[in-house]
C-alpha atoms as a PDB file:
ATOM      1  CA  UNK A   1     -14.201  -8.659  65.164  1.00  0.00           C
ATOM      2  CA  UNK A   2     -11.908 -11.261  64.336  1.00  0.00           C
ATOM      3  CA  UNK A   3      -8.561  -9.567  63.534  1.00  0.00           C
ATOM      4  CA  UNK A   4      -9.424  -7.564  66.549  1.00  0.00           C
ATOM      5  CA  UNK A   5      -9.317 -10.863  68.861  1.00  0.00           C
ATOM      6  CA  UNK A   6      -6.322 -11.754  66.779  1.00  0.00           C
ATOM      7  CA  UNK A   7      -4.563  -8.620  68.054  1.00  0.00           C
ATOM      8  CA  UNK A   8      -5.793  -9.113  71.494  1.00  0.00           C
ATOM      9  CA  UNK A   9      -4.116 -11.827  71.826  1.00  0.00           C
ATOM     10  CA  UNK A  10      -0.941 -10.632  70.743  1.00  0.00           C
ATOM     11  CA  UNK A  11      -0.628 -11.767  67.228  1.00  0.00           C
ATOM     12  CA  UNK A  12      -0.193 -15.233  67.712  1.00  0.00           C
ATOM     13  CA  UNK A  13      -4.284 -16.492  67.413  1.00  0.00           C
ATOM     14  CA  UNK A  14      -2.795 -18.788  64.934  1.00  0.00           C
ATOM     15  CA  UNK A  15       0.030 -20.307  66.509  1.00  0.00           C
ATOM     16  CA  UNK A  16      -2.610 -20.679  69.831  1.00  0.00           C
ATOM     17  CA  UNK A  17      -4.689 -22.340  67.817  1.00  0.00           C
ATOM     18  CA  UNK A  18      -1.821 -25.100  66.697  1.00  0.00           C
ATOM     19  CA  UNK A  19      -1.049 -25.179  70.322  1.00  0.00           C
ATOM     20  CA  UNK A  20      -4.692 -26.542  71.161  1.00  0.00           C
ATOM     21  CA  UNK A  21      -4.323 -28.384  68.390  1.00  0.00           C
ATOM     22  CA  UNK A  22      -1.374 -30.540  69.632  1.00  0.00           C
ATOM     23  CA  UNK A  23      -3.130 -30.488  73.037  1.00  0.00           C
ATOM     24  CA  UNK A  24      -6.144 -32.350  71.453  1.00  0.00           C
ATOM     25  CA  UNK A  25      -3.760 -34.940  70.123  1.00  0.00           C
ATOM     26  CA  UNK A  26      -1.814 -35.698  72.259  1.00  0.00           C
ATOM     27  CA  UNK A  27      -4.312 -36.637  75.538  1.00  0.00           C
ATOM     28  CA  UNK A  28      -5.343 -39.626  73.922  1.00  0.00           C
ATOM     29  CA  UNK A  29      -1.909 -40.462  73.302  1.00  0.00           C
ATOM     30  CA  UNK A  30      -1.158 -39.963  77.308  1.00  0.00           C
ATOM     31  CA  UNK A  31      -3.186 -42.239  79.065  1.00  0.00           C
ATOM     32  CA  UNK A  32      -0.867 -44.711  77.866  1.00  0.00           C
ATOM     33  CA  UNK A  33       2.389 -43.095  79.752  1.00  0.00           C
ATOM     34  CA  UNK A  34       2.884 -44.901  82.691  1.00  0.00           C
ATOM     35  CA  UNK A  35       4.922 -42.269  84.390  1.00  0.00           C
ATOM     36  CA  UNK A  36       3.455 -39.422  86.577  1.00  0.00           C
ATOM     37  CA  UNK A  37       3.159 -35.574  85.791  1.00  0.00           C
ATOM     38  CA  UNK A  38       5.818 -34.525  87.976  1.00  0.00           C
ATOM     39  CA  UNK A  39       8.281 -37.458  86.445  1.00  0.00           C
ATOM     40  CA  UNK A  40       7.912 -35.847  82.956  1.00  0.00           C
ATOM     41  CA  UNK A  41       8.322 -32.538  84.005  1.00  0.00           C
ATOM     42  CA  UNK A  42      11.208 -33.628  85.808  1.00  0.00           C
ATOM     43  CA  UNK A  43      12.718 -35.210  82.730  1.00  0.00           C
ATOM     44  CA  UNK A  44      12.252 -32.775  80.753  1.00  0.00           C
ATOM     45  CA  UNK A  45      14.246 -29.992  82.910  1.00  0.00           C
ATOM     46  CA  UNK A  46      16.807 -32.943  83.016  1.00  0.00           C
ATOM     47  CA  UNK A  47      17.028 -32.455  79.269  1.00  0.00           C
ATOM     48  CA  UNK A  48      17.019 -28.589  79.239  1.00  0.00           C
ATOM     49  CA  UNK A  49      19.951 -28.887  81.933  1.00  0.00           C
ATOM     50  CA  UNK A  50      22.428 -30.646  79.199  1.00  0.00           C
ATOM     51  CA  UNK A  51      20.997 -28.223  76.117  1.00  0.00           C
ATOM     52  CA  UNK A  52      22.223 -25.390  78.177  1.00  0.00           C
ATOM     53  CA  UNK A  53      25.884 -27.572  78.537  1.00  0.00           C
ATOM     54  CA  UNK A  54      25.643 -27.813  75.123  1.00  0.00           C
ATOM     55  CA  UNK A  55      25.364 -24.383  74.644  1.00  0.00           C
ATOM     56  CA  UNK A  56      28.654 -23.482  76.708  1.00  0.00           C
ATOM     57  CA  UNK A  57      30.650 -26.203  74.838  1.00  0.00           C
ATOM     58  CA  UNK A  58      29.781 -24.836  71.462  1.00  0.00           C
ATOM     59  CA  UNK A  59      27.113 -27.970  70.391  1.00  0.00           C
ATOM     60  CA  UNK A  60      24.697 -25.023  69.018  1.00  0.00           C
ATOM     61  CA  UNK A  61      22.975 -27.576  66.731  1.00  0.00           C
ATOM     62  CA  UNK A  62      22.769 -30.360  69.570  1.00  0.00           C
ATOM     63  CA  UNK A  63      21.170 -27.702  71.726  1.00  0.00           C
ATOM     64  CA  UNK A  64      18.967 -26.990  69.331  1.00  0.00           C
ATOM     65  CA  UNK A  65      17.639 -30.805  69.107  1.00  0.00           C
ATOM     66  CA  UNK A  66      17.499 -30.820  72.819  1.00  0.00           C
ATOM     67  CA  UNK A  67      14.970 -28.065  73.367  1.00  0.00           C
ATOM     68  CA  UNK A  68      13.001 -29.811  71.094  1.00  0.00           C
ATOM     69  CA  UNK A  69      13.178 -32.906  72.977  1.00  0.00           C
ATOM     70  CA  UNK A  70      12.629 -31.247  76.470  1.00  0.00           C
ATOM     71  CA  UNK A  71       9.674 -29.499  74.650  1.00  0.00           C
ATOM     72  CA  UNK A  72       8.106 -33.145  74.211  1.00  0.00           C
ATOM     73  CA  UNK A  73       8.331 -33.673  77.707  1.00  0.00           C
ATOM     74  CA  UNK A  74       6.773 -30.386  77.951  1.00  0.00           C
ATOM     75  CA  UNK A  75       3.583 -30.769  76.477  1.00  0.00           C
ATOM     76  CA  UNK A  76       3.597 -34.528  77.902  1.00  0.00           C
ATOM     77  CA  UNK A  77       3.109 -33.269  81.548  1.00  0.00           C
ATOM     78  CA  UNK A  78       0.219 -31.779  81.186  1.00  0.00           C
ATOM     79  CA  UNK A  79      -1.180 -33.476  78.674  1.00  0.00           C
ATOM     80  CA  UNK A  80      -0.529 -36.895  80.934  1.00  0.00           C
ATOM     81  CA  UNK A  81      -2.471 -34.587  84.011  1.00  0.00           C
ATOM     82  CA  UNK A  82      -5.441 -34.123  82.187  1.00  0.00           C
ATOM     83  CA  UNK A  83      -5.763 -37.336  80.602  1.00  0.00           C
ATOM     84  CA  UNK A  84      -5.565 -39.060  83.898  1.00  0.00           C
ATOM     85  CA  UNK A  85      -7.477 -36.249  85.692  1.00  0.00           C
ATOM     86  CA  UNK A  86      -4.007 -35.551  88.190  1.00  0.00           C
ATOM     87  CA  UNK A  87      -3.757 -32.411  87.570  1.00  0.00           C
ATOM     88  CA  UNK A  88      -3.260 -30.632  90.950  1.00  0.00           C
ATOM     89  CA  UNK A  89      -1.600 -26.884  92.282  1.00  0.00           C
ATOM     90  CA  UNK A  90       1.588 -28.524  93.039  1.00  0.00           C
ATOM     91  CA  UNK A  91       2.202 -30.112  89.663  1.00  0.00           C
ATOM     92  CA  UNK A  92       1.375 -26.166  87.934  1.00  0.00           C
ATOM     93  CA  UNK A  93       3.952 -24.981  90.582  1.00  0.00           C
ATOM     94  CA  UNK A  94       7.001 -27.297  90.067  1.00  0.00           C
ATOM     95  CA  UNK A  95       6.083 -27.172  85.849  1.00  0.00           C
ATOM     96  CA  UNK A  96       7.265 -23.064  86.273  1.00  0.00           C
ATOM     97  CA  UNK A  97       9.849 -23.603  88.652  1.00  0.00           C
ATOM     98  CA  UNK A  98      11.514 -26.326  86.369  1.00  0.00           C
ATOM     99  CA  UNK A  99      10.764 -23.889  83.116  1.00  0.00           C
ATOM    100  CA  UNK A 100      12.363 -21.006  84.883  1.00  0.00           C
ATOM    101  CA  UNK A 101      15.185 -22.951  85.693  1.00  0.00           C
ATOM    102  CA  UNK A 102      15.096 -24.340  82.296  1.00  0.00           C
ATOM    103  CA  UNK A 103      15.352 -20.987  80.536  1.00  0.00           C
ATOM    104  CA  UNK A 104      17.912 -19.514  83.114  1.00  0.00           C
ATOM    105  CA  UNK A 105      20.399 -22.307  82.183  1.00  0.00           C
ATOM    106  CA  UNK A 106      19.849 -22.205  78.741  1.00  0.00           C
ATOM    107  CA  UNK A 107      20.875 -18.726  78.020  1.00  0.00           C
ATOM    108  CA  UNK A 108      23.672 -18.855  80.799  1.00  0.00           C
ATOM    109  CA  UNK A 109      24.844 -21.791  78.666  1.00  0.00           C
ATOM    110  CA  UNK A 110      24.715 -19.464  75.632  1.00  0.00           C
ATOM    111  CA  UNK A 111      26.644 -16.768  77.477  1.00  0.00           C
ATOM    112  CA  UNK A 112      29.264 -19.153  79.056  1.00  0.00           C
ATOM    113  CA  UNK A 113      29.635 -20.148  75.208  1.00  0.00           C
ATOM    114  CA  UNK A 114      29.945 -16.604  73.770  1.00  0.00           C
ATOM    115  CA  UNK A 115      32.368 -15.683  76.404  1.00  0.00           C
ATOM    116  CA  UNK A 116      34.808 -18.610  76.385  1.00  0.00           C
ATOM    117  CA  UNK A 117      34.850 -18.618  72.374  1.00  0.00           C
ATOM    118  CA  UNK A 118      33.532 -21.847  71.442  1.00  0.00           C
ATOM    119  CA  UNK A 119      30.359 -20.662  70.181  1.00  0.00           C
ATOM    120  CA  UNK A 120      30.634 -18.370  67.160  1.00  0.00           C
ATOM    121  CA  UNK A 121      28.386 -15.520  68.045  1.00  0.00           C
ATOM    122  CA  UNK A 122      29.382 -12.382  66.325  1.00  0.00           C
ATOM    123  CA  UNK A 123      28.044  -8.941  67.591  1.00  0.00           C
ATOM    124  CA  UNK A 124      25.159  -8.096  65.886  1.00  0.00           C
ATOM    125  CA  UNK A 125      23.603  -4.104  65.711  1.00  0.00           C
ATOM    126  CA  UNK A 126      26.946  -3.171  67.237  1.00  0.00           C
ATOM    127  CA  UNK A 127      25.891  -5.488  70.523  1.00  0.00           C
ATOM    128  CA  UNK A 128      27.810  -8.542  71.921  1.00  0.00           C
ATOM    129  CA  UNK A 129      25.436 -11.643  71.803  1.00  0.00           C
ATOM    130  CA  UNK A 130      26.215 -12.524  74.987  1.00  0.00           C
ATOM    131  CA  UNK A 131      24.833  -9.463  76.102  1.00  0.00           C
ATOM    132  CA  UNK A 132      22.049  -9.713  73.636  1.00  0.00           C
ATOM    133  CA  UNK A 133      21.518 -12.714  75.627  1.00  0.00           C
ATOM    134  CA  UNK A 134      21.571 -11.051  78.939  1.00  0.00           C
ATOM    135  CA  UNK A 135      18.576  -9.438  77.201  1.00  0.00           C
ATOM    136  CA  UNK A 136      16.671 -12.158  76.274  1.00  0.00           C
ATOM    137  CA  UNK A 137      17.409 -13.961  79.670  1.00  0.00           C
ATOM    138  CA  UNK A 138      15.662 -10.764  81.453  1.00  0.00           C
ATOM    139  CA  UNK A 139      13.148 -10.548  79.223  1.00  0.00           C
ATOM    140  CA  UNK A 140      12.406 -14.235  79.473  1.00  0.00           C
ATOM    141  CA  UNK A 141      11.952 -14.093  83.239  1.00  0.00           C
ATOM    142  CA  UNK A 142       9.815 -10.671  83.186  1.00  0.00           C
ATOM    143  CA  UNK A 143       7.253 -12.205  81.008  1.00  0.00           C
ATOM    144  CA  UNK A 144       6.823 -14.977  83.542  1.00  0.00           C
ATOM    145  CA  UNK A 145       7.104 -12.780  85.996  1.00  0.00           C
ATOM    146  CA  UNK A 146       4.524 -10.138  84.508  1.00  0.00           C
ATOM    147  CA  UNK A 147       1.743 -12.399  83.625  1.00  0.00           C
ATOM    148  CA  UNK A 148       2.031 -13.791  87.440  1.00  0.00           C
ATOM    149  CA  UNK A 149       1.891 -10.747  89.342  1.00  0.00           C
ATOM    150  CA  UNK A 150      -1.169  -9.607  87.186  1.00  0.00           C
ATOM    151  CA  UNK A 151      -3.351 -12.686  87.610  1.00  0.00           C
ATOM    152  CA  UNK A 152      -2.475 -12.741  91.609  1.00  0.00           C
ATOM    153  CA  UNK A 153      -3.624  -8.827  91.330  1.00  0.00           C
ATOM    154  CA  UNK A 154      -6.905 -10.073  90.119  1.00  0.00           C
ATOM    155  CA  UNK A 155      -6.559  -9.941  85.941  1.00  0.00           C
ATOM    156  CA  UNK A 156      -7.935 -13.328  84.490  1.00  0.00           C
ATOM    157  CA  UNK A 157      -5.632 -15.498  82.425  1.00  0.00           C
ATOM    158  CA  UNK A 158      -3.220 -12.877  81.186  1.00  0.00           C
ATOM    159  CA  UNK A 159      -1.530 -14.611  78.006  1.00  0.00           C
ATOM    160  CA  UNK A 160      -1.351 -12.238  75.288  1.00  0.00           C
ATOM    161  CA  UNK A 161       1.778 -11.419  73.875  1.00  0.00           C
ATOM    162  CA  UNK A 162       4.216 -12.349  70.849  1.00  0.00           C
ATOM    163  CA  UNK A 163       6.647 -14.146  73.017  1.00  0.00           C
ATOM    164  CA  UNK A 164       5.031 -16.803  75.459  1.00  0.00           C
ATOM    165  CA  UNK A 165       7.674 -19.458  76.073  1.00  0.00           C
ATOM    166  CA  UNK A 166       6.751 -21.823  73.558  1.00  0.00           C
ATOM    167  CA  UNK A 167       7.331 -19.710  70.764  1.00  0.00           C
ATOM    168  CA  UNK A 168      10.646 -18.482  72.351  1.00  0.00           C
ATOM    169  CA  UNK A 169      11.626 -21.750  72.553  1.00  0.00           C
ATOM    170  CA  UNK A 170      11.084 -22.273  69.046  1.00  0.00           C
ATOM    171  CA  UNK A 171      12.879 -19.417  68.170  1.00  0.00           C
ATOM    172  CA  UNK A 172      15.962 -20.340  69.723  1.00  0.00           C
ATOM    173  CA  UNK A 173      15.860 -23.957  68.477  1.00  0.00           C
ATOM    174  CA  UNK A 174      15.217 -22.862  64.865  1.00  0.00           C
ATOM    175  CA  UNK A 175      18.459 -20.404  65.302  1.00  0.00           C
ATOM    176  CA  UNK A 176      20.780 -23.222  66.553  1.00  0.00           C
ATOM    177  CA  UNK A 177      19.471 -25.530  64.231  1.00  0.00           C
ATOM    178  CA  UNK A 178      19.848 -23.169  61.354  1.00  0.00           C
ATOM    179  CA  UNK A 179      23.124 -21.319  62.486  1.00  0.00           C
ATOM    180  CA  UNK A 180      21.326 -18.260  63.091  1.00  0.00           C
ATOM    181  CA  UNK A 181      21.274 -18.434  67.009  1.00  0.00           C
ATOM    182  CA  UNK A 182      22.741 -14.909  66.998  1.00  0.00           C
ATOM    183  CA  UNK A 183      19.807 -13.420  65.642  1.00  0.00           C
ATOM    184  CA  UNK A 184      16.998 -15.690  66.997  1.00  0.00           C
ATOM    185  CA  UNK A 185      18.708 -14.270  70.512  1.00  0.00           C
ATOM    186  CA  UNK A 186      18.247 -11.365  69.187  1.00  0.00           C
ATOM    187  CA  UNK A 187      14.308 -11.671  68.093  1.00  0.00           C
ATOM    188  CA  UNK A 188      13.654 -13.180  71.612  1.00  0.00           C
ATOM    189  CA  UNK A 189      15.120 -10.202  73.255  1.00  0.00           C
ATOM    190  CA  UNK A 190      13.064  -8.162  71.591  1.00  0.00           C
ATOM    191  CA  UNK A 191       9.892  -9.429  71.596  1.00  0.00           C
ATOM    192  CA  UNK A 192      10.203 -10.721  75.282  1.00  0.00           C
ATOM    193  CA  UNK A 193      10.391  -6.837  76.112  1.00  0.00           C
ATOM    194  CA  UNK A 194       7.496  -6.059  73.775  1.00  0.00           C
ATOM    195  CA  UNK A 195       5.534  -9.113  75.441  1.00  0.00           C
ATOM    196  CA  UNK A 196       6.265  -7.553  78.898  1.00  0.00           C
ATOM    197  CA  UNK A 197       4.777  -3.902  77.872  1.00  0.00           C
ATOM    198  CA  UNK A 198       1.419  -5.643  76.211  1.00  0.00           C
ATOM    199  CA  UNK A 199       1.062  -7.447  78.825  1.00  0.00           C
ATOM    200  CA  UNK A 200       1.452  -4.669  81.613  1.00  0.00           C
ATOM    201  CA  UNK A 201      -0.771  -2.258  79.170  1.00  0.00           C
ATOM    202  CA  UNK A 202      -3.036  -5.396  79.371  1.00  0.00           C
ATOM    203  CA  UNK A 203      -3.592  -5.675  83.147  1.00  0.00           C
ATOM    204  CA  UNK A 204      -3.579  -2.038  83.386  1.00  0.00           C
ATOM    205  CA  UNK A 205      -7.087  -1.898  81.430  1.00  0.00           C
ATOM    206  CA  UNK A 206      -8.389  -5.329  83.192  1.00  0.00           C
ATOM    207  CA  UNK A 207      -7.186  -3.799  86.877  1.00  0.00           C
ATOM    208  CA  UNK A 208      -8.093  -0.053  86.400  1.00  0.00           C
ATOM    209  CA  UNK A 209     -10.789  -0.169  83.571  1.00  0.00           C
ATOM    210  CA  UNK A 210     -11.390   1.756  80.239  1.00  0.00           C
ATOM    211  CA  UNK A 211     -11.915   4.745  82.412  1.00  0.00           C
ATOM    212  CA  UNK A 212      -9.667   4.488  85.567  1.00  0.00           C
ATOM    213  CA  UNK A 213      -6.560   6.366  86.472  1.00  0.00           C
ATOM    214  CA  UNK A 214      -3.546   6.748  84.252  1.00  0.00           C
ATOM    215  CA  UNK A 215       0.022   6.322  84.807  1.00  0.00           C
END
């Protein structure tokens, strides 16, 4: 029974687990920010806006730190919500809006940078990263996209898949961190799209049943 619930969700039971982990830890931690929800997630798009400049002028490693750091702001905002019980419909909305935007400008950063030269991106499996990029950009938004179009269809929280956005996030900053961001673009391209088909296999047994019509 377990290592079917780990497959259910995806593969990444462990790395959820973490996740809740960090949550735990951090709440305490919040009710001493003095700044809102909204504020944090704010900042922290403000912070994914100048990784994804430091993407097109070739600062792979500096991007790198930067996701981190907008990831801190990440898990603040919510974290800072429910420890001051502000959590409200709004706040969810803007937090995707800004992450969207977030991940758009990112890999357009890392496509400006492939395609101007100053970041050394070599084509890997015969592709150009850039477009390899293209890739993971799609794929990016389509997971989003998925997940939200099957929950307002009726499927409960739909968040199984290898490739939520924290651990493409993670991805990409290990790659620029490491020198390797040609191949953690790749990875994210790649499991994006396989995140995309679980998830639409998913809502297709929530929404139809074990029993209901096929494709």
């Amino acid at each position: 029974m377990e290592i079917r619930d780990w497959r259910l969700k995806g593969g990444i039971g462990i790395l959820n687990e973490l996740k809740n982990s960090a949550r735990d830890k951090i709440t305490p931690l919040a009710r001493l920010i003095p700044l809102s929800p909204n504020t944090l997630t704010l900042l922290g798009f403000a912070v994914s806006v100048v990784a994804g400049a430091a993407f097109a002028l070739g600062r792979p490693f500096e991007g790198g730190l930067l996701i981190l750091f907008s990831g801190v702001f990440d898990a603040l905002d919510g974290g800072v919500a429910r420890a001051k019980g502000t959590t409200t419909p709004f706040g969810g909305v803007l937090d995707s809006v800004c992450d969207r935007y977030s991940d758009g400008l990112m890999f357009l950063g890392i496509i400006a940078g492939a395609v101007n030269g100053k970041l050394a991106l070599p084509p890997i499996l015969g592709i150009e990263s850039w477009l390899w990029a293209g890739f993971a950009l799609i794929g990016s938004f389509l997971v989003s996209y998925t997940r939200a179009r099957a929950e307002s269809a009726g499927c409960r929280k739909l968040s199984v898949g290898l490739a939520e956005r924290t651990e493409r996030m993670l991805i990409l900053a290990f790659g620029a961190l490491t020198g390797l961001l040609g191949w953690a673009i790749v990875l994210i391209a790649v499991f994006s799209h396989i995140t995309i088909i679980q998830r639409v296999l998913r809502a297709k047994t929530l929404l139809n049943g074990p029993s209901g019509p096929g494709f």
